[in-house]
Protein backbone atom coordinates (compact mmCIF):
# COMPACT_ATOMS: atom_id res chain seq x y z
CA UNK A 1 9.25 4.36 -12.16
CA UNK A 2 10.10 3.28 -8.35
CA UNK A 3 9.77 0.10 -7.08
CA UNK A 4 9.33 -0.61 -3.44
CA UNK A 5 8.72 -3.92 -1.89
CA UNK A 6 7.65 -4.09 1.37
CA UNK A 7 6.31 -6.86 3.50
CA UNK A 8 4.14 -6.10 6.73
CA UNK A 9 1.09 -7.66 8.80
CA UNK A 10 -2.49 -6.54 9.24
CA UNK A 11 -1.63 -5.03 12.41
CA UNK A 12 0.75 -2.74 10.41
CA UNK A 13 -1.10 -1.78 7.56
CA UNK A 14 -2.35 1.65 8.70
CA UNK A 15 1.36 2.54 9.42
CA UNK A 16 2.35 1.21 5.83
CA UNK A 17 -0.26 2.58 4.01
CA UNK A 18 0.75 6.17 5.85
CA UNK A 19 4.30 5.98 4.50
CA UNK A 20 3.50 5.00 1.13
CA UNK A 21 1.22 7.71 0.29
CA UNK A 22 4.33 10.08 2.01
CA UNK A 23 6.79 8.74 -0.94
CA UNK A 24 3.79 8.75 -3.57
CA UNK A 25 5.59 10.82 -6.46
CA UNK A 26 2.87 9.95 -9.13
CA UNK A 27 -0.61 9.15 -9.02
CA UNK A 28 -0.33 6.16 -10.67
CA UNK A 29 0.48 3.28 -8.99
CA UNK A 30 0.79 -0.63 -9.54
CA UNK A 31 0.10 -3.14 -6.66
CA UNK A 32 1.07 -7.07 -7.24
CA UNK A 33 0.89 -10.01 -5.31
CA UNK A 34 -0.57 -13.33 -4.70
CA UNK A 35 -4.23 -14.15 -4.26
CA UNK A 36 -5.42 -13.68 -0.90
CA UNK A 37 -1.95 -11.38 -0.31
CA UNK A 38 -3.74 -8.05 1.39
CA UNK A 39 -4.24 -5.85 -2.10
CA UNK A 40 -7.31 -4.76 -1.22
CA UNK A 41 -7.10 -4.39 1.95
CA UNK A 42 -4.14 -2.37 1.79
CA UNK A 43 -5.66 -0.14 -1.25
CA UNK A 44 -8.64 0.25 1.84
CA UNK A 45 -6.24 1.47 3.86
CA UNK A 46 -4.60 4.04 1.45
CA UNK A 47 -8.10 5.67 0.51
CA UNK A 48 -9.49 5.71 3.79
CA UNK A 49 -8.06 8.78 5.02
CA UNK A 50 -9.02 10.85 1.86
């Protein structure tokens, strides 16, 4: 399993979202963070373009 941490803004998320479906070597993946962190939003961002 890889781990990568990353920490970005809203402004970025499209761009982030972009490179971590390029390094995507499984289809399952784990998100964590705090309450209120951007989960969602970023998992909005990742299925968006499919």
């Amino acid at each position: 399993m890889k781990t990568v941490a990353s920490t970005y803004n809203l402004q970025q998320i499209d761009s982030v979202a972009s490179d971590i479906l390029k390094q995507l070597e499984s289809k399952g993946v784990v998100f964590n963070g705090d309450l209120g962190a951007g989960k969602t939003t970023l998992l909005i961002a990742l299925l968006n373009p499919m």
